[in-house]
C-alpha atoms as a PDB file:
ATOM      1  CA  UNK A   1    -140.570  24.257  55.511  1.00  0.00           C
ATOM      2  CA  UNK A   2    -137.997  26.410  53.526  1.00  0.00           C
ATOM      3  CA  UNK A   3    -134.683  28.304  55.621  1.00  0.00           C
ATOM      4  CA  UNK A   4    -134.104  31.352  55.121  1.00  0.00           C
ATOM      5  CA  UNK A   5    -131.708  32.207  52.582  1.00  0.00           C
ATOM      6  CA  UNK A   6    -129.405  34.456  55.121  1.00  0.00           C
ATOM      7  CA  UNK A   7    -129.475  31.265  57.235  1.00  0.00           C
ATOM      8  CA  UNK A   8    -128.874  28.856  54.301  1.00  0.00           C
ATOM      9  CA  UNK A   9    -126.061  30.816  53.558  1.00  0.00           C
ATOM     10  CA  UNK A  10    -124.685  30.972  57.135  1.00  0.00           C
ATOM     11  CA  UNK A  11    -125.463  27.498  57.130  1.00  0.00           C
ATOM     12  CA  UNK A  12    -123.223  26.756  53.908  1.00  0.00           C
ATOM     13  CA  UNK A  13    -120.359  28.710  55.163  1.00  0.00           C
ATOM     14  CA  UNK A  14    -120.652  26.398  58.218  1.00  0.00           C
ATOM     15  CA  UNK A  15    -120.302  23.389  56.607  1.00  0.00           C
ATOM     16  CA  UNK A  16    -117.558  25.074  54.520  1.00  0.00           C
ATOM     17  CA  UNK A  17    -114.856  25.964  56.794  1.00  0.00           C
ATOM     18  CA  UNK A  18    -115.746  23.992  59.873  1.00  0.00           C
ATOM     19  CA  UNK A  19    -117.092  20.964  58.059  1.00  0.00           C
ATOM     20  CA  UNK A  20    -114.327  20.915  55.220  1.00  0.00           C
ATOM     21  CA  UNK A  21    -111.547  20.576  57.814  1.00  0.00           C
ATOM     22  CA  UNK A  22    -113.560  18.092  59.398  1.00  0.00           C
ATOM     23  CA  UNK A  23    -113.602  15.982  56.482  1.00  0.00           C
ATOM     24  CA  UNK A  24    -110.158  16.738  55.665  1.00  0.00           C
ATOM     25  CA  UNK A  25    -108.820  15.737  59.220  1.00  0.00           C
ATOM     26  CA  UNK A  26    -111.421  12.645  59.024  1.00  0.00           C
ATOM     27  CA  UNK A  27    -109.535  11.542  55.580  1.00  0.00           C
ATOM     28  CA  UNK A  28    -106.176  12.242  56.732  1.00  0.00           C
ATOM     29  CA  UNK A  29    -106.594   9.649  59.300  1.00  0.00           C
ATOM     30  CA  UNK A  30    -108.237   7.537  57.731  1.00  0.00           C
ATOM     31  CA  UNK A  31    -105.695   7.185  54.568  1.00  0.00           C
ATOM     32  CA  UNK A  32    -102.452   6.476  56.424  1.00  0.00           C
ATOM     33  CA  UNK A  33    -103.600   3.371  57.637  1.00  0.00           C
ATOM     34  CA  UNK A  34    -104.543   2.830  54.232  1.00  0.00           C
ATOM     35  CA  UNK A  35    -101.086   3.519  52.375  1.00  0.00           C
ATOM     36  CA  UNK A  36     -99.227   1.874  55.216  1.00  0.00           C
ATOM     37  CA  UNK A  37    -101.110  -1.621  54.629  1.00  0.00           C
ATOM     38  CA  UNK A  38    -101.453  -1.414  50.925  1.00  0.00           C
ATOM     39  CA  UNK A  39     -97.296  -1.312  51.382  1.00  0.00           C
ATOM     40  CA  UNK A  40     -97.892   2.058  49.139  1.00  0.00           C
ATOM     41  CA  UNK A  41     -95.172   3.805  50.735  1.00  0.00           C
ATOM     42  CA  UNK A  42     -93.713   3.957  54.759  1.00  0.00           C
ATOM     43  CA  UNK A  43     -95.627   5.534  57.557  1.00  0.00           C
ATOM     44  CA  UNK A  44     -93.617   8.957  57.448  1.00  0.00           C
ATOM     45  CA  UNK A  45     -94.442   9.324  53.530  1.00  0.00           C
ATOM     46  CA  UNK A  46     -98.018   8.023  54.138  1.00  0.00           C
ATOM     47  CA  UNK A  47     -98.742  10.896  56.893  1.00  0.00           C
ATOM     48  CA  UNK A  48     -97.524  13.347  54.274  1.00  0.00           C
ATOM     49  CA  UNK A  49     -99.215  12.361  51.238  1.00  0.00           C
ATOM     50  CA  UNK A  50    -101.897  12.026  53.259  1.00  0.00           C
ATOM     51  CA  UNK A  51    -102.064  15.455  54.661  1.00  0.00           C
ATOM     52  CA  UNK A  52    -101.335  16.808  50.839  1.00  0.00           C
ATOM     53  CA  UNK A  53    -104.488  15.135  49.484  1.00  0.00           C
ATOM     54  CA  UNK A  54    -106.440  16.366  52.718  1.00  0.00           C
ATOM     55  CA  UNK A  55    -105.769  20.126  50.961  1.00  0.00           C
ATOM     56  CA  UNK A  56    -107.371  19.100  48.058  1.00  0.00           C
ATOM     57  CA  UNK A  57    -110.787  17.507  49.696  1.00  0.00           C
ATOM     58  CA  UNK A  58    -110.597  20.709  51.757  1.00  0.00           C
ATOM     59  CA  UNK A  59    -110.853  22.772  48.726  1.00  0.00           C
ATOM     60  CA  UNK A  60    -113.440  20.368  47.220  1.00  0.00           C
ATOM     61  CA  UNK A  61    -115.441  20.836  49.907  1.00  0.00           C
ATOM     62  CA  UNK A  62    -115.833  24.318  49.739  1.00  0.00           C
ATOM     63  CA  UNK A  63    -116.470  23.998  46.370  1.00  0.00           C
ATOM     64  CA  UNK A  64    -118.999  21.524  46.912  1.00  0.00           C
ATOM     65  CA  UNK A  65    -120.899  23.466  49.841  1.00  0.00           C
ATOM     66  CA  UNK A  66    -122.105  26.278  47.065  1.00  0.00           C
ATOM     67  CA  UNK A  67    -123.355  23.631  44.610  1.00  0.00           C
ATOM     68  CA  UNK A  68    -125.623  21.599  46.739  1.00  0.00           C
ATOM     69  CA  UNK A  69    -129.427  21.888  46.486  1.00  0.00           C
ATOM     70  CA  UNK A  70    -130.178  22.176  50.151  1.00  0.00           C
ATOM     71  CA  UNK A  71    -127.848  22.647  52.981  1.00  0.00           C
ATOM     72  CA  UNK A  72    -129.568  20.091  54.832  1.00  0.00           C
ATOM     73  CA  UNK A  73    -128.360  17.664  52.165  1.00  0.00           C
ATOM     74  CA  UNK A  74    -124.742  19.020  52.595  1.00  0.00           C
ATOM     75  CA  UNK A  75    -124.609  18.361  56.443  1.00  0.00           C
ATOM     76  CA  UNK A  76    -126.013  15.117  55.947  1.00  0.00           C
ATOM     77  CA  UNK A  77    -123.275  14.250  52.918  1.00  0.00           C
ATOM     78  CA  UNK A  78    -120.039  15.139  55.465  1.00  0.00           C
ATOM     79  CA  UNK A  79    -121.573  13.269  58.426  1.00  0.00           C
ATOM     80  CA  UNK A  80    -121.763  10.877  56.483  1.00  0.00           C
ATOM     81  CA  UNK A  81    -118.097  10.631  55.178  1.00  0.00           C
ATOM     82  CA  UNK A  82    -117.143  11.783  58.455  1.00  0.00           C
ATOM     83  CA  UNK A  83    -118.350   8.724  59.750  1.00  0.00           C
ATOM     84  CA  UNK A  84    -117.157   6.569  56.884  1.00  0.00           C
ATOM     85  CA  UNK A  85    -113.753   7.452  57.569  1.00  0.00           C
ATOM     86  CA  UNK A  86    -114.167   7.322  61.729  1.00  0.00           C
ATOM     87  CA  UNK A  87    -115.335   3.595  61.278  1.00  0.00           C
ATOM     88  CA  UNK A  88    -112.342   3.062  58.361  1.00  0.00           C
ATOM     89  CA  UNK A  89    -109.204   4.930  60.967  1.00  0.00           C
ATOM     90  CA  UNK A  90    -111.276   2.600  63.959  1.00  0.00           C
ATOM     91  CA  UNK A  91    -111.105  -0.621  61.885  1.00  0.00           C
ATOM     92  CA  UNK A  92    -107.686  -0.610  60.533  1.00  0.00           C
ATOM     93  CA  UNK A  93    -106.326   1.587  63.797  1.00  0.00           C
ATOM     94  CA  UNK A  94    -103.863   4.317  63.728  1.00  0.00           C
ATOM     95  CA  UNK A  95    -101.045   2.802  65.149  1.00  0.00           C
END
């Protein structure tokens, strides 16, 4: 069963802006912990490096929403790193 291209569109614009900054908020989270135990640099340095690279997956992402085959394939790609980076901020904690 093939969408609609007006909703595959909508669909890819979706997963642009809302699921982007989902992934970029997911990533930010999840690479502090990161930089703070790898001794990479203190926890005030790690939140902004952190929120520096989030920019640039944000951007990626958008890029990345237009190149897919499907969008079903791009929703299931950031749920998927969504996830991976819940269970990564949950396992090494934010505090």
């Amino acid at each position: 069963m093939a969408i609609k291209p007006q909703l595959d569109v909508s669909l890819r614009l979706i997963a642009a802006v809302v699921g982007g900054y989902l992934v970029a908020v997911a990533f930010s989270f999840a690479c502090v912990p990161l930089l703070v135990l790898s001794q990479a640099c203190d926890k005030n340095e790690a939140v902004m490096v952190s929120s520096m690279l989030s920019y640039l997956l944000y951007f990626a992402v958008i890029i990345v929403s237009f190149c897919r085959k499907s969008s079903a394939v791009l929703w299931r790609d950031l749920t998927l790193i969504i996830l991976a980076c819940t269970m990564l901020t949950n396992m090494l904690g934010t505090g």
